[in-house]
N, C-alpha and C. Protein backbone atom coordinates (compact mmCIF):
# COMPACT_ATOMS: atom_id res chain seq x y z
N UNK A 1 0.85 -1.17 0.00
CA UNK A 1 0.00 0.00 0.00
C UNK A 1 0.89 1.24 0.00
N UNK A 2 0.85 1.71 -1.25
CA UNK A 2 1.52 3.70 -1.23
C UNK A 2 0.77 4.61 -0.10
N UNK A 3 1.78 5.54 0.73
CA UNK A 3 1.39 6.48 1.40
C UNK A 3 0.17 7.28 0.71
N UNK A 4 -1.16 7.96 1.12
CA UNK A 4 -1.35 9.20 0.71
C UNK A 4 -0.47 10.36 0.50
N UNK A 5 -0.55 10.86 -0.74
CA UNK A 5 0.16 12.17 -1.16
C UNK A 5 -0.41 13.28 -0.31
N UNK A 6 0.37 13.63 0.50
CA UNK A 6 -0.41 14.99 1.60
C UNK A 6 -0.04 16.61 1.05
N UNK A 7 -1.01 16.98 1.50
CA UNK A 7 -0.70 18.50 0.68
C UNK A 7 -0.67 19.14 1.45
N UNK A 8 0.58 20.34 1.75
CA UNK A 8 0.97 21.23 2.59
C UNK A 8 0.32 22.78 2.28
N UNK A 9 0.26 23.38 3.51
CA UNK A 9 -0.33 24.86 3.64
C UNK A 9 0.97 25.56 2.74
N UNK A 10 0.01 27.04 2.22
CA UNK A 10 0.47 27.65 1.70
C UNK A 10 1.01 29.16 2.55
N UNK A 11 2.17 29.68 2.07
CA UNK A 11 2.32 30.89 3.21
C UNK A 11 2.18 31.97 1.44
N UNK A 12 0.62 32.77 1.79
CA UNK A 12 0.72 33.55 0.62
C UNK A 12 1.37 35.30 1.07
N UNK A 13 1.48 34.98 2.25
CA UNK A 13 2.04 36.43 2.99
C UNK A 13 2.46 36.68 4.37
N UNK A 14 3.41 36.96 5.00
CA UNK A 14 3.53 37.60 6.44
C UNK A 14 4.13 39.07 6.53
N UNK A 15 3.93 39.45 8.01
CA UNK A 15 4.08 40.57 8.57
C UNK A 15 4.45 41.01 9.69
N UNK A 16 5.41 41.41 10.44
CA UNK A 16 5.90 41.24 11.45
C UNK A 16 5.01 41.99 12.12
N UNK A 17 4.12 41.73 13.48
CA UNK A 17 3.68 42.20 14.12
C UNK A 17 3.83 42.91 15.80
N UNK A 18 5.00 42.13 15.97
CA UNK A 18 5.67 42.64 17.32
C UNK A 18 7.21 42.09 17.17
N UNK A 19 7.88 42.84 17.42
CA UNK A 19 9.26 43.08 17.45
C UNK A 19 9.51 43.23 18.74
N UNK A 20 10.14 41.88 19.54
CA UNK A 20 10.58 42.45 20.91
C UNK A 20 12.13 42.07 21.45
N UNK A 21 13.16 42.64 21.21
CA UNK A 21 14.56 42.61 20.95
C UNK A 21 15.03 41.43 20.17
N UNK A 22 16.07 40.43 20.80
CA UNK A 22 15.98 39.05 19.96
C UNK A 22 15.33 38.00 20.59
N UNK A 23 14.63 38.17 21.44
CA UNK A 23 13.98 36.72 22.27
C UNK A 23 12.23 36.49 21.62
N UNK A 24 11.63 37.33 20.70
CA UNK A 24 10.73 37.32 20.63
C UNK A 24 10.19 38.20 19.29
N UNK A 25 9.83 37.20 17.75
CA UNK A 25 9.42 38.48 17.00
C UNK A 25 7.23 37.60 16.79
N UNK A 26 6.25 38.43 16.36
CA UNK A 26 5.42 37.68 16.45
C UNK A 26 5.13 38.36 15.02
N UNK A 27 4.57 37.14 14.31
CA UNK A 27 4.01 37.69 12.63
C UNK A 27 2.60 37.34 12.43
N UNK A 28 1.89 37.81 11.56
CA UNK A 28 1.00 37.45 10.75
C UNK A 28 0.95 36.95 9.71
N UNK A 29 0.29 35.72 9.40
CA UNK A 29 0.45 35.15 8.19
C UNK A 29 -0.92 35.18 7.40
N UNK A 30 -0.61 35.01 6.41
CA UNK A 30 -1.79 34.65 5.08
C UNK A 30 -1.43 33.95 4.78
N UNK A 31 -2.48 32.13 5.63
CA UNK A 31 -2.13 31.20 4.42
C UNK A 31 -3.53 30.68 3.75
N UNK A 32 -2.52 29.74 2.78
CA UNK A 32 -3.87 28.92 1.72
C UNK A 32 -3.70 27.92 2.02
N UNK A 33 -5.10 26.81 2.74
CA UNK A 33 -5.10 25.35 2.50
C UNK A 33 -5.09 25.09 1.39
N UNK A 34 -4.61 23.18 1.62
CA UNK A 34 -5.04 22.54 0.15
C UNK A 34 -6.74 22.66 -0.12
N UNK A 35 -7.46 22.79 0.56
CA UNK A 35 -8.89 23.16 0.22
C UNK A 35 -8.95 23.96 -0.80
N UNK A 36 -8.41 25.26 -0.50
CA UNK A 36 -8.56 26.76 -1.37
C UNK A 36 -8.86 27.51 -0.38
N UNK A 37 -9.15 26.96 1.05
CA UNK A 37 -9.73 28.31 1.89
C UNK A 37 -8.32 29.32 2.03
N UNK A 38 -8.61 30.37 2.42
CA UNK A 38 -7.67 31.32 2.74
C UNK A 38 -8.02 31.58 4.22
N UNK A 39 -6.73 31.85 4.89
CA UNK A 39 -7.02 32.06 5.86
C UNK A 39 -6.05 33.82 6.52
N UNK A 40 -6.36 34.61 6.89
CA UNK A 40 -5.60 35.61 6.95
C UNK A 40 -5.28 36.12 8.52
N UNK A 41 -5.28 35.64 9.13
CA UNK A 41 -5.03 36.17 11.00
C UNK A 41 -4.19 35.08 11.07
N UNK A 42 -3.28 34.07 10.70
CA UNK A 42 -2.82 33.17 11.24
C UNK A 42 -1.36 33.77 12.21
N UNK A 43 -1.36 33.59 13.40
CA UNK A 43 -0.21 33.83 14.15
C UNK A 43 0.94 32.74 14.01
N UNK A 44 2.00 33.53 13.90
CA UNK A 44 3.31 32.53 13.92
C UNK A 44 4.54 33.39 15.10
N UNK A 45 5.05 32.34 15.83
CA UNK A 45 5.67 32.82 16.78
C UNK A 45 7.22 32.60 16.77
N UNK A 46 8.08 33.80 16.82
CA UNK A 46 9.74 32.81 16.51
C UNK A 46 10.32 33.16 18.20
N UNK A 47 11.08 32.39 18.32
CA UNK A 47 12.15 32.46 19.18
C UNK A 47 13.13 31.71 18.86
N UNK A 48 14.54 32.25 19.29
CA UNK A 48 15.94 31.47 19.19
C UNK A 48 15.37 30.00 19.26
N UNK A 49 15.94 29.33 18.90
CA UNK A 49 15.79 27.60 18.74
C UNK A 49 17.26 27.68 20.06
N UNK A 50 16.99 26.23 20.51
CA UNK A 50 17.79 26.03 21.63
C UNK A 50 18.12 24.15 21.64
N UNK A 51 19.08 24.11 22.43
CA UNK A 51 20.10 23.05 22.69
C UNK A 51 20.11 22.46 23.72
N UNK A 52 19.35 21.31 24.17
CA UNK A 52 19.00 21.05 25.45
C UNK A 52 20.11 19.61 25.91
N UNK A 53 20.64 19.72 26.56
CA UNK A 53 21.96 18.52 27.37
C UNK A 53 21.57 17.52 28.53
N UNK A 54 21.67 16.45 28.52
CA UNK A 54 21.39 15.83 29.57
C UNK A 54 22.96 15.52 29.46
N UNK A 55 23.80 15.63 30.71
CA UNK A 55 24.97 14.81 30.95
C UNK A 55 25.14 14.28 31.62
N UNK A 56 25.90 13.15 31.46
CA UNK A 56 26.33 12.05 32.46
C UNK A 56 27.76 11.77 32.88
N UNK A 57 28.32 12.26 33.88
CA UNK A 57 30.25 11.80 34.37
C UNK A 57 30.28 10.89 34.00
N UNK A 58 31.69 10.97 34.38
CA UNK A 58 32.33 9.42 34.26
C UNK A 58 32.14 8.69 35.78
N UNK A 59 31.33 9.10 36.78
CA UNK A 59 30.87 8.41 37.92
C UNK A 59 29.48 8.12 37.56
N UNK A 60 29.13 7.84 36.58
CA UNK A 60 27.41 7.82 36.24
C UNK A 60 26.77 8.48 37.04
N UNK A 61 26.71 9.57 37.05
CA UNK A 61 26.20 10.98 37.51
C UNK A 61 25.67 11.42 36.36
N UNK A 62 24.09 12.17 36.59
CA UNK A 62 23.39 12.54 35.78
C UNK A 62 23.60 14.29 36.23
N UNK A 63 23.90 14.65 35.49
CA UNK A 63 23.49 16.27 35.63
C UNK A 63 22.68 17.71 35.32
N UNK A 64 22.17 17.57 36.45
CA UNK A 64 20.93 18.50 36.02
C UNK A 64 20.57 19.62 37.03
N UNK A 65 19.54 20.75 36.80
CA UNK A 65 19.78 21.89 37.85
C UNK A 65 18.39 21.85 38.54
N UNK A 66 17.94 22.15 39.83
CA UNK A 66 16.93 22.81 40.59
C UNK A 66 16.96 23.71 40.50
N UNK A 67 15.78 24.22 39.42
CA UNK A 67 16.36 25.96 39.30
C UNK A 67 14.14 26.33 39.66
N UNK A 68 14.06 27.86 39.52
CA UNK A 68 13.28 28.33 39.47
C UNK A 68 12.97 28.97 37.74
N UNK A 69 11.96 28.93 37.40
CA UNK A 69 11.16 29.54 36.24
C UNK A 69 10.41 30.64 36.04
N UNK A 70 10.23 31.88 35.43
CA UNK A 70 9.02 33.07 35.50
C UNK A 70 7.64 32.14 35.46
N UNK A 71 8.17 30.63 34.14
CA UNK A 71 6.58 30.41 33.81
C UNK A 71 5.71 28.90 34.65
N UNK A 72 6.88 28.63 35.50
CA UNK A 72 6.45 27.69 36.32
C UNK A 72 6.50 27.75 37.73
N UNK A 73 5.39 27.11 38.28
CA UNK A 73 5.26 27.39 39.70
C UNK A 73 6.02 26.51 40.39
N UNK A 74 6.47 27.05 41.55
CA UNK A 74 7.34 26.44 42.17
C UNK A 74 8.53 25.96 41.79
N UNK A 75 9.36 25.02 42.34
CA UNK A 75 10.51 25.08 41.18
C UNK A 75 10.61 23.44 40.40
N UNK A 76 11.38 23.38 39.36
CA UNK A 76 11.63 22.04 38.29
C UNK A 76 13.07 21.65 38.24
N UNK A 77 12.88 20.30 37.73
CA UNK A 77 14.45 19.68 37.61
C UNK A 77 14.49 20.40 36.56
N UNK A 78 15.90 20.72 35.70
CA UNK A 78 16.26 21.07 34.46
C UNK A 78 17.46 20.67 33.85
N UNK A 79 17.42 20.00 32.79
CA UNK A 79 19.00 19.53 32.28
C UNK A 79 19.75 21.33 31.46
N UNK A 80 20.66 20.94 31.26
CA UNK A 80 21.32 22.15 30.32
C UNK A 80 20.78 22.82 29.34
N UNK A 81 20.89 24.06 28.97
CA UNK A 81 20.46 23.95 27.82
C UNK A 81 20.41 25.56 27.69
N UNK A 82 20.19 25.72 26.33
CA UNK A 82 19.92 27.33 26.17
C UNK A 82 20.14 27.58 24.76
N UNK A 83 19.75 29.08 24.21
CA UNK A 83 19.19 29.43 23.00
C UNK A 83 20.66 29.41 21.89
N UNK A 84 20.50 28.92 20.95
CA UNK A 84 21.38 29.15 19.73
C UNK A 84 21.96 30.35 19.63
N UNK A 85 23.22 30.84 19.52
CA UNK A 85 23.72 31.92 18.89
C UNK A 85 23.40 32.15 17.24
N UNK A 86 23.28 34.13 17.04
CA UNK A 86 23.39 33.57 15.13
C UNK A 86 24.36 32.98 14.84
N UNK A 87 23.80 31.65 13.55
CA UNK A 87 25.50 31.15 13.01
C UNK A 87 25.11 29.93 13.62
N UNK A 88 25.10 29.72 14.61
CA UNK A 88 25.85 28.41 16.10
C UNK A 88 25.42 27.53 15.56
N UNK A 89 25.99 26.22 15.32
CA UNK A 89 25.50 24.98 14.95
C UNK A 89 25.19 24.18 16.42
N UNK A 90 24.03 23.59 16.32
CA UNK A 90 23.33 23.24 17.23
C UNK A 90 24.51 22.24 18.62
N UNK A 91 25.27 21.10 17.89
CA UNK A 91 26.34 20.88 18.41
C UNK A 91 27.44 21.84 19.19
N UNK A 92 27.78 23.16 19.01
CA UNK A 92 28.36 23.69 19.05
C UNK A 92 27.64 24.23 20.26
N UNK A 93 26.52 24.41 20.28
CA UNK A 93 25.09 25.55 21.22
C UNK A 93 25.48 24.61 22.47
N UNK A 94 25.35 23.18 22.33
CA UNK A 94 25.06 22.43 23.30
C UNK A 94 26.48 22.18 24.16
N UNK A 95 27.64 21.87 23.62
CA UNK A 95 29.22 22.01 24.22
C UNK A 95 29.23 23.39 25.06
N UNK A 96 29.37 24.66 24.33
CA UNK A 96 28.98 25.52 25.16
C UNK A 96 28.14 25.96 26.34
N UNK A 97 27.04 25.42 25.73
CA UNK A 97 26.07 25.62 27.62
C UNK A 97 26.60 25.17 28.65
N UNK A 98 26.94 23.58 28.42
CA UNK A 98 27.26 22.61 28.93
C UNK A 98 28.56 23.09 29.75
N UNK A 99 29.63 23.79 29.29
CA UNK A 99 30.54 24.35 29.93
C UNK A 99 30.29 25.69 30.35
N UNK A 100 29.32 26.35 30.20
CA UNK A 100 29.11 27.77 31.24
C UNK A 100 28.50 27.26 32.12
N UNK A 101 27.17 26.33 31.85
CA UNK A 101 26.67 26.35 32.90
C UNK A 101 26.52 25.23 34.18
N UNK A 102 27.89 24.16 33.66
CA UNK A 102 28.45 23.52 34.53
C UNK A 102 29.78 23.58 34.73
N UNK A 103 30.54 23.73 34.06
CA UNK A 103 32.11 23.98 33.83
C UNK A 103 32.36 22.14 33.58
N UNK A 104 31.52 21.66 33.04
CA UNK A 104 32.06 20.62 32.29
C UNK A 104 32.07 20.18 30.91
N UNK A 105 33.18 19.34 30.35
CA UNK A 105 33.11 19.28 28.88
C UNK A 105 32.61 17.52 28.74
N UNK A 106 32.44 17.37 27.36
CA UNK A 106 32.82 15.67 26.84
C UNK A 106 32.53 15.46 25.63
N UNK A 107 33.58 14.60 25.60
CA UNK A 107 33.77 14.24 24.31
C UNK A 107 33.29 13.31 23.24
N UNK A 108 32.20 12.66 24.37
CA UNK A 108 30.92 11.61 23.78
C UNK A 108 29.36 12.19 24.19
N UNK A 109 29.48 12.64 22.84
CA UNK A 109 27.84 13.05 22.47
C UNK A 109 26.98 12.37 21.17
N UNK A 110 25.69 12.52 21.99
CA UNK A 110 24.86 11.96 21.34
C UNK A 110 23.82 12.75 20.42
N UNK A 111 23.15 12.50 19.58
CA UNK A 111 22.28 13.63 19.37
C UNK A 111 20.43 12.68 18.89
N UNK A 112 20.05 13.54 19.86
CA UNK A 112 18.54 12.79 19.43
C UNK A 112 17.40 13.51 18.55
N UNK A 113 18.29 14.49 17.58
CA UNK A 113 17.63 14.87 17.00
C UNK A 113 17.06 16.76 17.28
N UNK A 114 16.47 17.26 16.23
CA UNK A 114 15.53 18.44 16.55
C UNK A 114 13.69 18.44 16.38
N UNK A 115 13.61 19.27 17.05
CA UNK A 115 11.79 19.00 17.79
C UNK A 115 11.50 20.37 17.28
N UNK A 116 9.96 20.28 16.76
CA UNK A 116 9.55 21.86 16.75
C UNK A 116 8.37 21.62 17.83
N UNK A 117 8.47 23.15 18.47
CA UNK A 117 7.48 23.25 20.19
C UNK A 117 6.10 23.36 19.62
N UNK A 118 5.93 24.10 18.35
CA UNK A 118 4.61 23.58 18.28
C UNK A 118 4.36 23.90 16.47
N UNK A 119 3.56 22.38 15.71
CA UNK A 119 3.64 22.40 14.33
C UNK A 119 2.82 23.48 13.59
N UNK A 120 2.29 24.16 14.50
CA UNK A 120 1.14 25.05 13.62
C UNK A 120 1.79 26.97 13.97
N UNK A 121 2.55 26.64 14.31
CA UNK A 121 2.80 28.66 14.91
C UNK A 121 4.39 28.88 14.99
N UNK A 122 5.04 27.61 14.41
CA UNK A 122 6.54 27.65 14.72
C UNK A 122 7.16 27.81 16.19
N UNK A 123 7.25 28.75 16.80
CA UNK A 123 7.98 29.08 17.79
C UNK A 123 9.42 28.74 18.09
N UNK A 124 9.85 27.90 18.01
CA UNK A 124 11.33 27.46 18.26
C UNK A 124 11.54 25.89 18.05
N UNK A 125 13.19 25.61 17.30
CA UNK A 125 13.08 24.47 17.32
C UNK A 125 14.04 23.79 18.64
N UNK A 126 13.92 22.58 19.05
CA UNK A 126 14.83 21.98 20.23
C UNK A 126 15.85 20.83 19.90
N UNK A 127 17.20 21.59 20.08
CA UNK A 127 18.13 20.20 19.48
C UNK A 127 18.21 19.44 20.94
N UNK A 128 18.04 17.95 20.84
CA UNK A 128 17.99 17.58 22.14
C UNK A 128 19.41 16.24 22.08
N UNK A 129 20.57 16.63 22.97
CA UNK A 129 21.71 15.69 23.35
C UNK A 129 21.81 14.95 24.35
N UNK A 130 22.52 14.05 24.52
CA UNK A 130 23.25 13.19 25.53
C UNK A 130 24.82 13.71 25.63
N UNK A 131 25.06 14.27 26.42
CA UNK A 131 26.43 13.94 26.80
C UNK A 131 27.43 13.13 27.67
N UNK A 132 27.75 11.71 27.19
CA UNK A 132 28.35 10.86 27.94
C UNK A 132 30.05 11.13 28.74
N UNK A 133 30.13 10.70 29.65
CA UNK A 133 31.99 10.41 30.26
C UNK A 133 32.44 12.42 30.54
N UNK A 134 31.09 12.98 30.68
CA UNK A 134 31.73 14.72 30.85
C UNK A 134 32.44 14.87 32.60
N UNK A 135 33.63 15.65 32.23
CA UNK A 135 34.37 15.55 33.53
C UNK A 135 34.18 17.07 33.51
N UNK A 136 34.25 17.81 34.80
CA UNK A 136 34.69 18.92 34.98
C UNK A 136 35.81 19.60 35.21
N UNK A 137 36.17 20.49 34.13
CA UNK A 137 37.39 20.81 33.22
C UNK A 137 37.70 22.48 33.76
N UNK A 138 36.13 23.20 34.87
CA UNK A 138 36.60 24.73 35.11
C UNK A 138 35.17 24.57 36.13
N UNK A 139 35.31 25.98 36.60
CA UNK A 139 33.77 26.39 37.22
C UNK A 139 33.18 26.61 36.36
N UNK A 140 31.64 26.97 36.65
CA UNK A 140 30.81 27.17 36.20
C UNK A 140 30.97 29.20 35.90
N UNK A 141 30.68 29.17 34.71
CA UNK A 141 30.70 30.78 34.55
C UNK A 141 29.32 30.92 33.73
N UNK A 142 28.41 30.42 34.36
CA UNK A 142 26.46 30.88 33.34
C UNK A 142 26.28 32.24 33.51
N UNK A 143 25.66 32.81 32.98
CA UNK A 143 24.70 34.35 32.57
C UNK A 143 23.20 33.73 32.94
N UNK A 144 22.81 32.65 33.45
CA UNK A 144 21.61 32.14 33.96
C UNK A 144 20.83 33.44 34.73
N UNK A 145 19.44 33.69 34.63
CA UNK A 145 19.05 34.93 35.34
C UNK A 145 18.58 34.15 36.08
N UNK A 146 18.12 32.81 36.57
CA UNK A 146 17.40 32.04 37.54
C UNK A 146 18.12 31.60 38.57
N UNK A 147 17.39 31.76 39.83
CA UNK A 147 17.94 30.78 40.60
C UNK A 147 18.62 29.55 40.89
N UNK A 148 19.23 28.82 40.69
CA UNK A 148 19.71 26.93 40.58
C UNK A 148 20.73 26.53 41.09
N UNK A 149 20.16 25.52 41.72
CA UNK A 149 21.54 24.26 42.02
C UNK A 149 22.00 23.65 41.48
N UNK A 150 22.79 23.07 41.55
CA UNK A 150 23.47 22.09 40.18
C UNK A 150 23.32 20.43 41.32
N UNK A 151 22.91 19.89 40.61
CA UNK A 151 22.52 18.31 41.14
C UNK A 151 23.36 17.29 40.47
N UNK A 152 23.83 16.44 41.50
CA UNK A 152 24.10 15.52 40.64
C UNK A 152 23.43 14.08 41.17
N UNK A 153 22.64 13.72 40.29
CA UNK A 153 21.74 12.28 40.48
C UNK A 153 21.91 11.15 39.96
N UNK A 154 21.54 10.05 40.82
CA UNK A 154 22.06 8.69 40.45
C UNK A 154 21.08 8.06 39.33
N UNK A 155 20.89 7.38 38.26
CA UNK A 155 19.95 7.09 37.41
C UNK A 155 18.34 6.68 37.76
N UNK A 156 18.73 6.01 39.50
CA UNK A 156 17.39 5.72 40.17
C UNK A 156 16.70 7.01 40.07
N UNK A 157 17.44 8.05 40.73
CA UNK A 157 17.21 9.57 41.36
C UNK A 157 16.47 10.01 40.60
N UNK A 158 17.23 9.91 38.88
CA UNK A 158 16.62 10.82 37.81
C UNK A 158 15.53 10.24 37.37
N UNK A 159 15.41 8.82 37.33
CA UNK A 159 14.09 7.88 37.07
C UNK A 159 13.04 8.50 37.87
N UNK A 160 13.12 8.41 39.37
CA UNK A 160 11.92 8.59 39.82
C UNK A 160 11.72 10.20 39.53
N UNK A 161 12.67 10.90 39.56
CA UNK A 161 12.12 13.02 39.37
C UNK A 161 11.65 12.66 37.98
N UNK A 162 11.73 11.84 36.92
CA UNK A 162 10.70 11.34 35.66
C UNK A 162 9.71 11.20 35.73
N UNK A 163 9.56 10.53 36.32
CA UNK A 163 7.97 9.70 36.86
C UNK A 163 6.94 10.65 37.15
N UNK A 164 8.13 11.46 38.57
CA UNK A 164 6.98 12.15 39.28
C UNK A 164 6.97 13.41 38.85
N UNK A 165 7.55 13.58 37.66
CA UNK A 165 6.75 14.80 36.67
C UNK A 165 8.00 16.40 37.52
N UNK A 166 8.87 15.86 37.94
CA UNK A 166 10.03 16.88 38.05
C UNK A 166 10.49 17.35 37.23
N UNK A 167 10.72 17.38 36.16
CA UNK A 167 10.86 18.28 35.08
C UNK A 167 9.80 18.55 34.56
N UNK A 168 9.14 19.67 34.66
CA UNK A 168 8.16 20.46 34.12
C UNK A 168 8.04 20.88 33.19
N UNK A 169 8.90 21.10 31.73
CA UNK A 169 9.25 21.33 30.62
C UNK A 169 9.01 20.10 29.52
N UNK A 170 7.96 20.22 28.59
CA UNK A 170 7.89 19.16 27.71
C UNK A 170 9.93 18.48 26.96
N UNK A 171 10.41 19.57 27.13
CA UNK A 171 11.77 19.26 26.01
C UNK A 171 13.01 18.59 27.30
N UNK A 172 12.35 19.12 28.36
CA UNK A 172 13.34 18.80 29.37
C UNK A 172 12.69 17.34 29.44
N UNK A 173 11.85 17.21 29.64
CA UNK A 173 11.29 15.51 29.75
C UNK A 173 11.37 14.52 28.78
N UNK A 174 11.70 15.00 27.30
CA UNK A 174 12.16 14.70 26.72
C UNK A 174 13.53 14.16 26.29
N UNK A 175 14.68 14.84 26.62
CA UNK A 175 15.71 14.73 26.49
C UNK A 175 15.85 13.91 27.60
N UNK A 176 15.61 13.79 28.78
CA UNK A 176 16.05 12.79 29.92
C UNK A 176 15.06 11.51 29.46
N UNK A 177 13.93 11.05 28.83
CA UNK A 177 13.34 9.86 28.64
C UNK A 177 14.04 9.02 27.79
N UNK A 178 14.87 10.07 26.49
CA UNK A 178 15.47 9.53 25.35
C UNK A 178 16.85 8.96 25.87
N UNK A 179 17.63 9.72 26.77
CA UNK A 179 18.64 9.47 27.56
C UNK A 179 18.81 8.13 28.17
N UNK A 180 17.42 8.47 28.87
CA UNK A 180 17.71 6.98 29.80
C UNK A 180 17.41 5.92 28.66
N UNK A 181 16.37 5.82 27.87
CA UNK A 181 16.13 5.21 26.87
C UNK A 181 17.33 4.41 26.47
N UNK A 182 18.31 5.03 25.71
CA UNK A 182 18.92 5.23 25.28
C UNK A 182 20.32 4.10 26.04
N UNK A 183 20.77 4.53 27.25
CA UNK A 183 21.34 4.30 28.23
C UNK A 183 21.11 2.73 28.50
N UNK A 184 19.53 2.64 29.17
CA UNK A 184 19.38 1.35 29.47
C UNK A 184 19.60 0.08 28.06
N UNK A 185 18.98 0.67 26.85
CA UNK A 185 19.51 0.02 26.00
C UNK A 185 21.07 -0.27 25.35
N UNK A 186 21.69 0.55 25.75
CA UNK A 186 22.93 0.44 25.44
C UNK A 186 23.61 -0.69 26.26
N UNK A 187 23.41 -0.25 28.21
CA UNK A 187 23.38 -1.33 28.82
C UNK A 187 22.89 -2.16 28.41
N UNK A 188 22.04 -2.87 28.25
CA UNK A 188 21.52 -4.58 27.49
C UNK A 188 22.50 -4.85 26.30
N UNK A 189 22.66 -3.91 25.42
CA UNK A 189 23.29 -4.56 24.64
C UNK A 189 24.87 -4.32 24.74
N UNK A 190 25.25 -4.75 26.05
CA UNK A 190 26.92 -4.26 26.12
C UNK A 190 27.76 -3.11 25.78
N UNK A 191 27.03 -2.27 25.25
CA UNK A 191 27.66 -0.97 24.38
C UNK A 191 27.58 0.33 25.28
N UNK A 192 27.53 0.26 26.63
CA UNK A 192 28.13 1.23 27.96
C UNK A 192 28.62 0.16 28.88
């Protein structure tokens, strides 16, 4: 059986509608379904695309922060991570965080790919890594405006803050499911 041939929206126009330094531009679009309808109010939202890290030492130590959020209550686990520079190749985004905002490096990374936050309005895309065997190579020197601790958790630790919904961030829960994923299968098949 051949796939259905799917037919993609049309962008017959946009317009920047709010300009708010670089963290935030918001547009208007004019698009066309494959129907023929037109549609003209469609909102599309950009922000920097970002690089999200789960790392693991060479003591199988998972590393991740207790930090505080503007958009979440109370506070969340959080792995590494932060917005693309212009230019920055996503690899490049993620080594860097990883050393401001732990002062550790490594030299075994994984990559699970990029995510868009949402398919209908754009907003940002999420490169999401593993970083295996990272030792700490300096302090920590982040520009973080949030509060945080830096944690280091045993795979049980990070399993159960999974479970029980400690990371509050769809991309942050993401990158640690694929991780462990990832991890435990490697364990089974001899290859950690």
């Amino acid at each position: 059986m051949s796939p259905k041939e799917l037919r993609v929206w049309e962008t017959v126009s946009k317009r920047t509608i709010l300009k708010s330094g670089k963290f935030l531009t918001v547009e208007n679009h004019i698009i066309k379904l494959p129907s023929g309808q037109v549609i003209s109010d469609w909102p599309w939202i950009i922000i920097p695309s970002a690089a999200i890290v789960l790392a693991v030492t060479e003591n199988d130590e998972f590393l991740c922060f207790r930090q505080t959020k503007y958009a979440v209550e109370g506070t969340t686990l959080a792995p590494v991570g932060g917005m693309l520079e212009p230019d920055e190749k996503p690899l490049d985004a993620a080594k860097r965080e990883l050393l401001e905002e732990t002062g550790y490096e490594s030299a075994h990374w994984i990559s699970f790919g990029s995510y868009i936050l949402d398919p209908n309005r754009g907003i940002a895309t999420m490169y999401l890594f593993l970083a295996l065997k990272a030792k700490q190579v300096t302090e920590p020197n982040s520009d973080d405006l949030e509060d945080q601790e830096l944690l280091l958790l045993s795979q049980n630790e990070i399993e159960d803050a999974l479970k029980s919904g400690e990371f509050k961030i769809l991309a942050w829960s993401a990158v640690v499911s694929m991780s462990l994923n990832y991890i435990t299968d490697s364990k089974n098949h001899g290859m950690l």
